[in-house]
N, C-alpha and C. Protein backbone atom coordinates (compact mmCIF):
# COMPACT_ATOMS: atom_id res chain seq x y z
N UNK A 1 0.83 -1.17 0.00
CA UNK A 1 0.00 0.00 0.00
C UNK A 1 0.88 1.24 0.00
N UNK A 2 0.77 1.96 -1.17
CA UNK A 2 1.30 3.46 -1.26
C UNK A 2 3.07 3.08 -1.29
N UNK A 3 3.55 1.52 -1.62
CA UNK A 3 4.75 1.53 -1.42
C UNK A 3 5.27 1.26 -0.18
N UNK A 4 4.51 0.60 0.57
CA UNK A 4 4.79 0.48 2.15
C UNK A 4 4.24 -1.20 2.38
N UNK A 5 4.74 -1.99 3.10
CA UNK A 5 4.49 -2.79 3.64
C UNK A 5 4.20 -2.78 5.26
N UNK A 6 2.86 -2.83 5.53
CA UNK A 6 2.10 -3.00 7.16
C UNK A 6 2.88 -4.27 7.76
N UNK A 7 3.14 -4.14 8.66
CA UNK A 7 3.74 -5.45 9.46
C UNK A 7 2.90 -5.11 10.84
N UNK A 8 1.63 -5.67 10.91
CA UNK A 8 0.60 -4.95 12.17
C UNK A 8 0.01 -6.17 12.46
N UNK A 9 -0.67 -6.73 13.95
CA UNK A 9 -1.21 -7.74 14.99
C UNK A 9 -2.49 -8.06 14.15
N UNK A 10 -2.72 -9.57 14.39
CA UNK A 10 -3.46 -10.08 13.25
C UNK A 10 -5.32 -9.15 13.63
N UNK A 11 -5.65 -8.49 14.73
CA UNK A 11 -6.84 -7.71 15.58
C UNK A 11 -6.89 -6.81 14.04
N UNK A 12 -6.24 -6.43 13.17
CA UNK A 12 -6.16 -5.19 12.40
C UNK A 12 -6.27 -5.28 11.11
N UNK A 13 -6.91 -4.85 9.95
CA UNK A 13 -7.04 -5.02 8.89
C UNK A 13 -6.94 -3.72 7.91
N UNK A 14 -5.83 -3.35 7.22
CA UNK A 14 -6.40 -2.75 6.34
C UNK A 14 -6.91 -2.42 5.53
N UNK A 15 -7.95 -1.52 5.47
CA UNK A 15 -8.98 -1.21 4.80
C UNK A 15 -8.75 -0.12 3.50
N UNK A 16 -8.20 1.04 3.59
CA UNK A 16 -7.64 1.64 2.60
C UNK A 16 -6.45 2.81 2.74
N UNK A 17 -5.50 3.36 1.64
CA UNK A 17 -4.25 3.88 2.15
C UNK A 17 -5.15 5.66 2.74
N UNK A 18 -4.61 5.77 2.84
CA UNK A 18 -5.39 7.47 3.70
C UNK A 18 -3.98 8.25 3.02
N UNK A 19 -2.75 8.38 3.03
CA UNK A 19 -1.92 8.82 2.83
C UNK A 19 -0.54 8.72 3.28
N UNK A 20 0.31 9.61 2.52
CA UNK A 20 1.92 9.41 2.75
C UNK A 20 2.69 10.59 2.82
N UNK A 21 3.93 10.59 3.79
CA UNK A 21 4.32 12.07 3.84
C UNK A 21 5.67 11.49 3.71
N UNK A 22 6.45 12.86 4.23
CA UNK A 22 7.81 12.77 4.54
C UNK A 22 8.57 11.66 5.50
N UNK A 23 7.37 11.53 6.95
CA UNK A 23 7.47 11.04 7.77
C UNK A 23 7.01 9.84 8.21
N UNK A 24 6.16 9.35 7.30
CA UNK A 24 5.15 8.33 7.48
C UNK A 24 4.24 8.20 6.43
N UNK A 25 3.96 7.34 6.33
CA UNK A 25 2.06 6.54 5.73
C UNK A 25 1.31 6.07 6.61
N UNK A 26 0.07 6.42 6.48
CA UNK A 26 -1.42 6.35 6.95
C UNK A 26 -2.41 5.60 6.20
N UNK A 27 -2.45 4.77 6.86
CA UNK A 27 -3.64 3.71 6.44
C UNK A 27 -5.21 3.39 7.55
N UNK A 28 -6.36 3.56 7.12
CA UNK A 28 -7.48 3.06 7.59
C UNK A 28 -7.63 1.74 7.78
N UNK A 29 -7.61 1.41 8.98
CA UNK A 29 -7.87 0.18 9.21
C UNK A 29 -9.09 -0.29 9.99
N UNK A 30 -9.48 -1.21 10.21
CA UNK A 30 -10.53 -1.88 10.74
C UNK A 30 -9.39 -2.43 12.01
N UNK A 31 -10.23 -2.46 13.46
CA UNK A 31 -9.85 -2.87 14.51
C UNK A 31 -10.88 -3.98 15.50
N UNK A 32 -10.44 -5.21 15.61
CA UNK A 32 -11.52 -6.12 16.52
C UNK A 32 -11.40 -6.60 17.50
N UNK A 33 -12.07 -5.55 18.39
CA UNK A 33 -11.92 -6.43 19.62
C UNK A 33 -12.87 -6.91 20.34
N UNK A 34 -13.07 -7.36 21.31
CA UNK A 34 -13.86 -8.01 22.21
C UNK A 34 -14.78 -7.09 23.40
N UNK A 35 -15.79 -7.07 23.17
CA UNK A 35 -16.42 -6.26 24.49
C UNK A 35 -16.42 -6.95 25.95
N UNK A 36 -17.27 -5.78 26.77
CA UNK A 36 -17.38 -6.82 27.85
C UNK A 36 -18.24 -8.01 27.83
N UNK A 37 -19.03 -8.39 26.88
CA UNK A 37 -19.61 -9.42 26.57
C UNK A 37 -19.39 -10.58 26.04
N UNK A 38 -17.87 -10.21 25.25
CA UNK A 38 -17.56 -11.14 24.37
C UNK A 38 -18.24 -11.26 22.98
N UNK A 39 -18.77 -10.40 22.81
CA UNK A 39 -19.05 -10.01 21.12
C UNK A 39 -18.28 -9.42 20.44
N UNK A 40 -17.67 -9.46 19.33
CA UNK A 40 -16.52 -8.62 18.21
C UNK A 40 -17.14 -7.09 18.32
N UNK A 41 -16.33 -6.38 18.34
CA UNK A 41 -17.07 -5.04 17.57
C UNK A 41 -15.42 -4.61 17.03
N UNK A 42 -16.24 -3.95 15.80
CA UNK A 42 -15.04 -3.47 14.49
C UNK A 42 -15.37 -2.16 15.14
N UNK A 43 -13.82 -1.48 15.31
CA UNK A 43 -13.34 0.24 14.94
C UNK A 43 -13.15 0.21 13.69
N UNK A 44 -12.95 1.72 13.32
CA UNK A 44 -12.23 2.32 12.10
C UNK A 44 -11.24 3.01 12.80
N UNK A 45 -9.67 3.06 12.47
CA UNK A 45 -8.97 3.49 13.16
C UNK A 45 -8.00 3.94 12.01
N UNK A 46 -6.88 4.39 12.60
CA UNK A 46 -5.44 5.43 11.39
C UNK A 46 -4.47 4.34 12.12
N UNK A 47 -3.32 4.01 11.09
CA UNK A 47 -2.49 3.82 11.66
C UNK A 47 -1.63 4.26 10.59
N UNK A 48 -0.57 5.31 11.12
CA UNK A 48 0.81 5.31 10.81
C UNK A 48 1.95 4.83 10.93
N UNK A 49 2.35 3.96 10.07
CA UNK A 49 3.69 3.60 10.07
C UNK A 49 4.71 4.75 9.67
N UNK A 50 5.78 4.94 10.91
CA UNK A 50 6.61 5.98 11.13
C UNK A 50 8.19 5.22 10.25
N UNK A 51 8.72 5.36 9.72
CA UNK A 51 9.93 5.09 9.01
C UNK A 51 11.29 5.26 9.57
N UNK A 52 12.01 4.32 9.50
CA UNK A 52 13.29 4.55 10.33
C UNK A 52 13.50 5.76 10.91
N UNK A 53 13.05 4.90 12.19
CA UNK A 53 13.04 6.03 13.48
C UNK A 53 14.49 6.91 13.97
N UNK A 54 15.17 5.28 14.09
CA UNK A 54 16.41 5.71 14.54
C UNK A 54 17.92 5.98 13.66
N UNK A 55 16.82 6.12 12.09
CA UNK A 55 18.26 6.36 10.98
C UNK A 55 18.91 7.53 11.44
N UNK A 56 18.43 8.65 11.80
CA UNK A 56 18.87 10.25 12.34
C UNK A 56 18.77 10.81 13.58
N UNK A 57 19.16 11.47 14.74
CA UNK A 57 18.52 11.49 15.28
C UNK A 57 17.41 12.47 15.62
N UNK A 58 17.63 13.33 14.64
CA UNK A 58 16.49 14.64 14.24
C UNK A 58 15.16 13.54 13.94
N UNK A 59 14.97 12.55 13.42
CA UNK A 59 14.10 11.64 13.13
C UNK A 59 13.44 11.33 14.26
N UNK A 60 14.52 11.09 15.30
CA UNK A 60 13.80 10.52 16.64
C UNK A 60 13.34 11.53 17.06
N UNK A 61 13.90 12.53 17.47
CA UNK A 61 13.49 13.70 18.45
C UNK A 61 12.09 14.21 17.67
N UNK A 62 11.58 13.97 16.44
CA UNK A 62 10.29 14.80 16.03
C UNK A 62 9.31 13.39 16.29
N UNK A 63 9.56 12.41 16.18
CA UNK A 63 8.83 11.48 16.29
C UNK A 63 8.56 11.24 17.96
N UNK A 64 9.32 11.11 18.73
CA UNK A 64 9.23 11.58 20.27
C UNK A 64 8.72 12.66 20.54
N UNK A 65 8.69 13.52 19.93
CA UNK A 65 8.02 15.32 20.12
C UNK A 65 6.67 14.97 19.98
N UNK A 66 6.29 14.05 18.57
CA UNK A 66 5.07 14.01 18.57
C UNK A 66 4.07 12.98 19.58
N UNK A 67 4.49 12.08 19.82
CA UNK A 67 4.28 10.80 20.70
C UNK A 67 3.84 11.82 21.61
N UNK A 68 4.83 12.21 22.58
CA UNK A 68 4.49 13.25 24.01
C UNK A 68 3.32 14.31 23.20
N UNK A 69 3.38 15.05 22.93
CA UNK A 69 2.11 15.58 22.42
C UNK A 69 0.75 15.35 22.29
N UNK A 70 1.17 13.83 21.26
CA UNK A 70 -0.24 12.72 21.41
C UNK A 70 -0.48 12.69 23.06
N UNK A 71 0.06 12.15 23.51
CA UNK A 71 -0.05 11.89 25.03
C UNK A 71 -0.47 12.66 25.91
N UNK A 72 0.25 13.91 25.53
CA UNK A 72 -0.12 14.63 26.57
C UNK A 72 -1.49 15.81 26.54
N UNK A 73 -1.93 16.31 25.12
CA UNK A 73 -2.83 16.64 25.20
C UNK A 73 -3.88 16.00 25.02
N UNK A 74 -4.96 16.76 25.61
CA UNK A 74 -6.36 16.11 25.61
C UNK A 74 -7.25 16.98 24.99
N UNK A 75 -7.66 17.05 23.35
CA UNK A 75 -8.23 17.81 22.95
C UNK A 75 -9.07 17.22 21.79
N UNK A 76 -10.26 17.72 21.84
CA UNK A 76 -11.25 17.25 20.54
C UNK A 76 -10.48 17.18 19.20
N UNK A 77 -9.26 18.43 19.00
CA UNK A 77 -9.05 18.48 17.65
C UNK A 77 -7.49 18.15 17.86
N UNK A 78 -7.00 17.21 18.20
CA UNK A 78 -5.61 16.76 18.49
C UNK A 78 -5.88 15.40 18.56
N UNK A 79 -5.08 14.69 17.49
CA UNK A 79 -5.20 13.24 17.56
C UNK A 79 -4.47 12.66 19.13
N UNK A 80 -5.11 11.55 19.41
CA UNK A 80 -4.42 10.61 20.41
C UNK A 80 -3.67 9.48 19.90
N UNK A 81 -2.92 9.45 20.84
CA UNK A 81 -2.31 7.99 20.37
C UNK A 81 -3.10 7.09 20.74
N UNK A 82 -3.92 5.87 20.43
CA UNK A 82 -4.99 4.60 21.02
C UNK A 82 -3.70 3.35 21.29
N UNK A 83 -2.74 3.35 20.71
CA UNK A 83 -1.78 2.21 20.94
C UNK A 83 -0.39 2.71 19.95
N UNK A 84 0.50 1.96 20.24
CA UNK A 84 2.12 1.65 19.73
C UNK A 84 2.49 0.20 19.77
N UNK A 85 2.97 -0.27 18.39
CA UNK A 85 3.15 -1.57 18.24
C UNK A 85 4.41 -1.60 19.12
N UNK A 86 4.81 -2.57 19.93
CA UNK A 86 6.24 -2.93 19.90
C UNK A 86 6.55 -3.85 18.73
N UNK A 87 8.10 -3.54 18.79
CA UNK A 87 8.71 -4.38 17.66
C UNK A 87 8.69 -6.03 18.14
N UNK A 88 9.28 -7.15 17.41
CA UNK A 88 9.68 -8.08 17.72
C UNK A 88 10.87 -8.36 18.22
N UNK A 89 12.02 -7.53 17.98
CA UNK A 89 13.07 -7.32 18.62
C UNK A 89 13.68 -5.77 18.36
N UNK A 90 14.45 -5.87 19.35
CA UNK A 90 15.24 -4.29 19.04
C UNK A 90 15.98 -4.46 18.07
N UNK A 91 16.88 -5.56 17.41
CA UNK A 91 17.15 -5.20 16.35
C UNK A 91 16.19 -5.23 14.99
N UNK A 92 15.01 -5.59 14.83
CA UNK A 92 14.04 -5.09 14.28
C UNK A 92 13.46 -3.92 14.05
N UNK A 93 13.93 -3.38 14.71
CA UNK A 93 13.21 -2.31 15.71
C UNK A 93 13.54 -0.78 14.72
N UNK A 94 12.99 -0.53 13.16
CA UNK A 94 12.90 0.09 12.33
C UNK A 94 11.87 1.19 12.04
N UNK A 95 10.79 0.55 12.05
CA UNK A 95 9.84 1.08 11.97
C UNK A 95 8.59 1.34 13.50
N UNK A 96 8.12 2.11 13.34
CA UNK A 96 6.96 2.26 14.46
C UNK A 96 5.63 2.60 14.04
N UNK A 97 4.80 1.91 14.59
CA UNK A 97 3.13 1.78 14.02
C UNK A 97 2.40 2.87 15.30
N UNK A 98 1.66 3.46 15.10
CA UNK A 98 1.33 3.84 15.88
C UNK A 98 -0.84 4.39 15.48
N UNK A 99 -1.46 3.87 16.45
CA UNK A 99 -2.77 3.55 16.03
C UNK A 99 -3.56 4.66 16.59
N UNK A 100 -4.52 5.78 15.86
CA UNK A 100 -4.92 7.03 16.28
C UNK A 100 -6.59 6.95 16.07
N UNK A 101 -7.11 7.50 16.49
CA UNK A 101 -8.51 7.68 15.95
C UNK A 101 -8.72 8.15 14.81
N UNK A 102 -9.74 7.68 13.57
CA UNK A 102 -9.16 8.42 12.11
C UNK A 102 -10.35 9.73 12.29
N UNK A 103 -9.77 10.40 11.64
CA UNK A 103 -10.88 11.69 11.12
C UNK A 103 -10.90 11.78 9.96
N UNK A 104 -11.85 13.26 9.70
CA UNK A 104 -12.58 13.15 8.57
C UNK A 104 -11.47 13.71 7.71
N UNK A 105 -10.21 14.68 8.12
CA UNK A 105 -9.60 15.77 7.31
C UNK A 105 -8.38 16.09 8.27
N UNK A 106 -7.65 16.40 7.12
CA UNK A 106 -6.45 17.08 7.92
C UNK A 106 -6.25 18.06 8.09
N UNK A 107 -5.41 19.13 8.23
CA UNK A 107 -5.33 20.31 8.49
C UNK A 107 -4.46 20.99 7.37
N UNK A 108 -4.76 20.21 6.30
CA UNK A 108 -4.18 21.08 4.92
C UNK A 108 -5.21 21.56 4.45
């Protein structure tokens, strides 16, 4: 998708590419989890795959800038972070997924 290969937990499906930047690609995905009942219910969710994190370290520090941000504010019009894949190992440890609530538009 868009030139990117998803490497994401089998709960996740993608559904279609949303977009690609400098920093990342964004894909719509479908999310399933389990209620308190034990019935499936599907999200629609964003996930960005972030691109060698640790090739630069200007790379890290904006990608950490943004993480804390996600985190730390709490605002209607500021995405959250909902999850962060860990890798399978640290030397794997290339890329970062990171799973947001999708919206309708960006701020271009």
């Amino acid at each position: 998708m868009l030139g990117e290969e998803f490497k994401i937990p089998s709960n996740y499906q993608i559904v279609d590419p949303l977009g690609s930047g400098a920093y990342g690609t964004v894909a719509a995905a479908k999310e399933t989890t389990l209620d308190e009942n034990g019935k499936q219910v599907e999200t629609l969710v964003a996930i960005k795959k972030i691109n060698k994190v640790f090739e630069h370290k200007v790379y890290a520090q904006r990608t950490l800038r943004e993480l804390k941000i996600m985190r730390l504010l709490e605002h209607e019009n500021v995405l959250a972070a909902r999850s962060i894949f860990l890798p399978e190992s640290v030397d794997k440890f290339t890329s970062l997924y990171v799973v947001m609530d999708i919206m309708e538009t960006d701020l271009a």
